[in-house]
N, C-alpha and C. Protein backbone atom coordinates (compact mmCIF):
# COMPACT_ATOMS: atom_id res chain seq x y z
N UNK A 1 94.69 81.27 92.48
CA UNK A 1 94.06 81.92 93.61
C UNK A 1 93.92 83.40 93.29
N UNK A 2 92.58 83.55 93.80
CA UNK A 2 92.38 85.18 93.16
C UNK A 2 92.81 86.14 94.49
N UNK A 3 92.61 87.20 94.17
CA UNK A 3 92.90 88.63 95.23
C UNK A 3 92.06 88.34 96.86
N UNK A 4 90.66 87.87 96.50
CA UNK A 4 89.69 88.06 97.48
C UNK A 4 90.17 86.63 98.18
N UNK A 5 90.65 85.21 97.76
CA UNK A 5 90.64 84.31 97.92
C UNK A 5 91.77 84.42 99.05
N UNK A 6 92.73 84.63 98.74
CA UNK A 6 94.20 84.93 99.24
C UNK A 6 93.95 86.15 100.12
N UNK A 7 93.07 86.95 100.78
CA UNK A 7 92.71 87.77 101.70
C UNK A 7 91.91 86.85 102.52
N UNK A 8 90.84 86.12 102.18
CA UNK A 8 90.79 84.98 102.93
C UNK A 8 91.45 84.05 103.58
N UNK A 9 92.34 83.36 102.94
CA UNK A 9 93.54 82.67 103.73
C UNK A 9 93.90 83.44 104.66
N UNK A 10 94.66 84.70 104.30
CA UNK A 10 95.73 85.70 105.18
C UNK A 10 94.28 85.85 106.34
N UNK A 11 93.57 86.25 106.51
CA UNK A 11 92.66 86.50 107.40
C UNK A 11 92.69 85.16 108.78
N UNK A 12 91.84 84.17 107.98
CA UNK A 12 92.25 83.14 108.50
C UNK A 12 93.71 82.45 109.57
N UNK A 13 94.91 82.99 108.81
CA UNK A 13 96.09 82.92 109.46
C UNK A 13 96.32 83.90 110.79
N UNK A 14 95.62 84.78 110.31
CA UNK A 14 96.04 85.45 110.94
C UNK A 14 95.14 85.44 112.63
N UNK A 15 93.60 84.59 112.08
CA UNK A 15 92.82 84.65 113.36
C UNK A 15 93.54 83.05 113.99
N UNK A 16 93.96 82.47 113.83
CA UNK A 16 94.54 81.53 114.44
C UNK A 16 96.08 81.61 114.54
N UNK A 17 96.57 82.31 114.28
CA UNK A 17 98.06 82.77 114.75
C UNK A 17 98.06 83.53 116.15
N UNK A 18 98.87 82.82 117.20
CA UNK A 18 98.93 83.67 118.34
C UNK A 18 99.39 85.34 118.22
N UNK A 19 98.61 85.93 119.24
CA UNK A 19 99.32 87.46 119.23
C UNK A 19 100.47 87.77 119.48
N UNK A 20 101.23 86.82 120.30
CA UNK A 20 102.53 86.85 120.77
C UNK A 20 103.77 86.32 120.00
N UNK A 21 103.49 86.15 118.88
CA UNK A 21 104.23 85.21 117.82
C UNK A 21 105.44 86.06 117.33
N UNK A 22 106.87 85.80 117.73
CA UNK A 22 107.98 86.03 117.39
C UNK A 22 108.34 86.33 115.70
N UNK A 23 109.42 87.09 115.99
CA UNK A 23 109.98 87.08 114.25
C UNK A 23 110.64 86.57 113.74
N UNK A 24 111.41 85.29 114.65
CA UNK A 24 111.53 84.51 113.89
C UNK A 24 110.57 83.20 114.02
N UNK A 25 109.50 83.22 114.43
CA UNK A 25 108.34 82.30 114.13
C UNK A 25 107.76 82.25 113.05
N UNK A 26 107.31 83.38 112.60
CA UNK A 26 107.36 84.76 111.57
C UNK A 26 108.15 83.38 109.84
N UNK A 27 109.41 84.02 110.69
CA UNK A 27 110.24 83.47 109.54
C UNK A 27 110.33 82.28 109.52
N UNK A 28 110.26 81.34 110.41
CA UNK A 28 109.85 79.70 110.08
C UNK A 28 108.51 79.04 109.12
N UNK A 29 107.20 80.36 109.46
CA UNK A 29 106.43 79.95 108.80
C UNK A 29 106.70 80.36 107.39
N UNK A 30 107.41 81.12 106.57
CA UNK A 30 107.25 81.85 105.50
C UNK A 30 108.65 80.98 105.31
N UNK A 31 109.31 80.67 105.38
CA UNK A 31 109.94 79.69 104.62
C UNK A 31 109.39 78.11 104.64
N UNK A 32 108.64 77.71 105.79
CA UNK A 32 108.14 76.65 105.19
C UNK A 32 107.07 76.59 104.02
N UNK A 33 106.07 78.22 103.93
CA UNK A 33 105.41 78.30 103.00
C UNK A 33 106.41 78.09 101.17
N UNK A 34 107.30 78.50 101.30
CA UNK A 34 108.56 78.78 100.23
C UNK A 34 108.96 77.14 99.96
N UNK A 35 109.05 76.17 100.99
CA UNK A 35 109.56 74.78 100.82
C UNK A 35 108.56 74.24 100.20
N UNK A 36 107.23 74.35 101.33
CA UNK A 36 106.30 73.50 100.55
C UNK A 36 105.78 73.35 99.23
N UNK A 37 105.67 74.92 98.99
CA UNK A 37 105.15 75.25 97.03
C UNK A 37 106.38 75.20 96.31
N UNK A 38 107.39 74.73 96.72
CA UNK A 38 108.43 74.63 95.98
C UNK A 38 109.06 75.64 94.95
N UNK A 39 108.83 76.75 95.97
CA UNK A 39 109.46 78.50 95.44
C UNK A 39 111.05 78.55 95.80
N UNK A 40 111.85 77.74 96.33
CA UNK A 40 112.98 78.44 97.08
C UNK A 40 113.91 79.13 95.83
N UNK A 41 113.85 78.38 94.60
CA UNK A 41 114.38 79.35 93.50
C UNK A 41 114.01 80.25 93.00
N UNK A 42 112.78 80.71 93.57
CA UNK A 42 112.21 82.06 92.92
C UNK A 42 112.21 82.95 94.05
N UNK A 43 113.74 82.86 94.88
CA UNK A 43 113.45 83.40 96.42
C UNK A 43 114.31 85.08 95.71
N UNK A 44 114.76 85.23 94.98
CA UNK A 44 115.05 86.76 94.45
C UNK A 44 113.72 87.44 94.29
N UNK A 45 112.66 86.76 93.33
CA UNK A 45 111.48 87.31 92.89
C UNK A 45 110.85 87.65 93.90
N UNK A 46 110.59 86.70 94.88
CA UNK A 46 109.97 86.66 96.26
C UNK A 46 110.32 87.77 96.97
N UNK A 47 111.92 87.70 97.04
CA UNK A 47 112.04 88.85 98.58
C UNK A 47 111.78 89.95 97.89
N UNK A 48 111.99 90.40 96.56
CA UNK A 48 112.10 91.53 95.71
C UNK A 48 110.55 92.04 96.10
N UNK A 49 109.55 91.23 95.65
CA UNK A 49 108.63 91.75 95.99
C UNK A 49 107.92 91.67 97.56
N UNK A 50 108.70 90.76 98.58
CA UNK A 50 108.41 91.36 99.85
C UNK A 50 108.87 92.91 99.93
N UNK A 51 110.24 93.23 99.25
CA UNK A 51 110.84 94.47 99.99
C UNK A 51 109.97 95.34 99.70
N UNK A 52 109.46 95.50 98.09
CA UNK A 52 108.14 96.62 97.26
C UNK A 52 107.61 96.88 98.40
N UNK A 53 106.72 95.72 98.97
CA UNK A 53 105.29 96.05 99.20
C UNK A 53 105.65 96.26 101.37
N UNK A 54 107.10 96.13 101.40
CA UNK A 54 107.33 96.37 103.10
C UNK A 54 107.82 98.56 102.68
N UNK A 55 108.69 98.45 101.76
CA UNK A 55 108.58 99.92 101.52
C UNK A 55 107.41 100.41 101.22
N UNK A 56 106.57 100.06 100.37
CA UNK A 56 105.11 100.85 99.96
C UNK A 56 104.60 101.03 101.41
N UNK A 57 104.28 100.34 102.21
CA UNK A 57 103.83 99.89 103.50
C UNK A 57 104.59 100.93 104.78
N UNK A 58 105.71 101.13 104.89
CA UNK A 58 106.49 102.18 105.63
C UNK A 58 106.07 103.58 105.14
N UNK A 59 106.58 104.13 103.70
CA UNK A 59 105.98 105.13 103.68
C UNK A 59 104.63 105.70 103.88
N UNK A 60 103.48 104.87 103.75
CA UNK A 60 102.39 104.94 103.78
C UNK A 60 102.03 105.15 105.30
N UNK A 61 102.90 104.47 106.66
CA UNK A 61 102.72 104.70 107.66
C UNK A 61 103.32 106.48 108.21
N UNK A 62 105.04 106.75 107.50
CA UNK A 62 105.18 107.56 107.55
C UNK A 62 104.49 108.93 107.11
N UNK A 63 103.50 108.54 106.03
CA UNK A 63 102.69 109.67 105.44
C UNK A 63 101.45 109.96 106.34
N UNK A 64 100.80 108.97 106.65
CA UNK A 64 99.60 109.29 107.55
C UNK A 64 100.20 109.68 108.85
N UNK A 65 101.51 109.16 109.05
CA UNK A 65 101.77 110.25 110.49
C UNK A 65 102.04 111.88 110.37
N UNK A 66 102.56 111.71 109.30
CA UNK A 66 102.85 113.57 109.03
C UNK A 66 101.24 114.08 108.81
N UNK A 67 100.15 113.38 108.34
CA UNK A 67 99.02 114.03 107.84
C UNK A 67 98.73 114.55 109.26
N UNK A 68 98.74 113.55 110.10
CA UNK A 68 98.13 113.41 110.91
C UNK A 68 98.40 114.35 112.07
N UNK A 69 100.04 114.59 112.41
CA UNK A 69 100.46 115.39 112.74
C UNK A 69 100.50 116.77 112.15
N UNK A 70 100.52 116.95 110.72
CA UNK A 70 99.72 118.18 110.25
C UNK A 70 97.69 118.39 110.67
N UNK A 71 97.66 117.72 110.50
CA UNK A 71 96.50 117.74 110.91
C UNK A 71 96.04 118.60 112.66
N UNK A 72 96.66 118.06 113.17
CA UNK A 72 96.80 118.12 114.72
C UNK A 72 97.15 119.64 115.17
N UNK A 73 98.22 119.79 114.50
CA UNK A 73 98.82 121.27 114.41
C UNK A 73 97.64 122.74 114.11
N UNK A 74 97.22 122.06 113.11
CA UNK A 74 96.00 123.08 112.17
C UNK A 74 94.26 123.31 113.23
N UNK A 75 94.72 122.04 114.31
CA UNK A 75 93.33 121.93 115.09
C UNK A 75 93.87 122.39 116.19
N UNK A 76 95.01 122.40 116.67
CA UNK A 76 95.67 123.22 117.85
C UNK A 76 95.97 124.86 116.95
N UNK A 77 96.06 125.36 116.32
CA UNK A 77 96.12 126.79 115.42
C UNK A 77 94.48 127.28 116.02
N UNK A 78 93.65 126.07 115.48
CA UNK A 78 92.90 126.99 115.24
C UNK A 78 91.77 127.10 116.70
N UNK A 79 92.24 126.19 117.61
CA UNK A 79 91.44 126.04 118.92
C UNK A 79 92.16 127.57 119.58
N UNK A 80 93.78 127.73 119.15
CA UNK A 80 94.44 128.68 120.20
C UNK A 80 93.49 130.31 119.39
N UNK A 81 93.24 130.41 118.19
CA UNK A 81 92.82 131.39 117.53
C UNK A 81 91.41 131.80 118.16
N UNK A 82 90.73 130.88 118.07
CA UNK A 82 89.38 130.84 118.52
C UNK A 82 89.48 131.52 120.20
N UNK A 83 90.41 130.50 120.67
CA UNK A 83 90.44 130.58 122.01
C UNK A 83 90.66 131.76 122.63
N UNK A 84 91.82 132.73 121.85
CA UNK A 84 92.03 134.34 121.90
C UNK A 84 90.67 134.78 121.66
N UNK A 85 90.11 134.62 120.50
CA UNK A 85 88.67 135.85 120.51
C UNK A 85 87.37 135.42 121.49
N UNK A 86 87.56 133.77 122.09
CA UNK A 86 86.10 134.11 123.24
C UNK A 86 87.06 134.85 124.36
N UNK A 87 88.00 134.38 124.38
CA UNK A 87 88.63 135.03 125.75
C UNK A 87 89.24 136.84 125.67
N UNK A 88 88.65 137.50 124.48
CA UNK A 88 89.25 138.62 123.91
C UNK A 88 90.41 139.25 124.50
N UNK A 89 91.45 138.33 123.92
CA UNK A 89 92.68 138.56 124.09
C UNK A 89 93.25 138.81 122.54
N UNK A 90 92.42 138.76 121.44
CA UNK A 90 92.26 138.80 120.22
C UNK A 90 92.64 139.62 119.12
C-alpha cells in the first residue's frame, strides 16, 4: 500500500467513524487492526513509531501556537503604533 492509498483508507475511516468516538474505542479499533494483520509482535516497532509521529505532531501544534501568538503580538504592536499617530498621541 502506497502513501496516497493509505490516506485514502484513513480518510474513509475517518468519514464513517462517529464524531463522538471515545479513547478507548479509539483503542479497540487499533488493536483489532494489530490482531487482524497479525502485528502484535511487532507491537515495540509499532508503538515506537506511534510515539515519533504523536511527538512530531505535538510540537508542531506547539510551534504554530507560539507563531501564532507571535504573530498576534506584532499585529497588536503595530495597530497600538499606528493607532498613537492617527490619534497624535505619537
Amino acid at each position: 500500500m502506497n502513501q496516497k492509498e493509505l490516506g485514502e483508507v484513513v480518510e474513509i475511516m475517518l468519514d464513517i467513524m462517529p464524531g463522538n468516538i471515545s479513547d478507548k474505542e479509539i483503542v479497540v479499533i487499533m488493536i483489532n487492526f494489530i490482531i487482524q494483520k497479525k502485528r502484535a509482535n511487532h507491537w515495540q516497532i509499532i508503538n515506537a513509531e506511534i510515539e515519533e509521529g504523536l511527538v512530531e505532531y505535538l510540537i508542531s501544534q506547539v510551534e504554530d501556537e507560539i507563531s501564532k501568538h507571535g504573530i498576534n503580538k506584532a499585529v497588536q504592536a503595530a495597530d497600538n503604533f499606528l493607532g498613537r499617530i492617527v490619534n497624535g498621541a505619537g
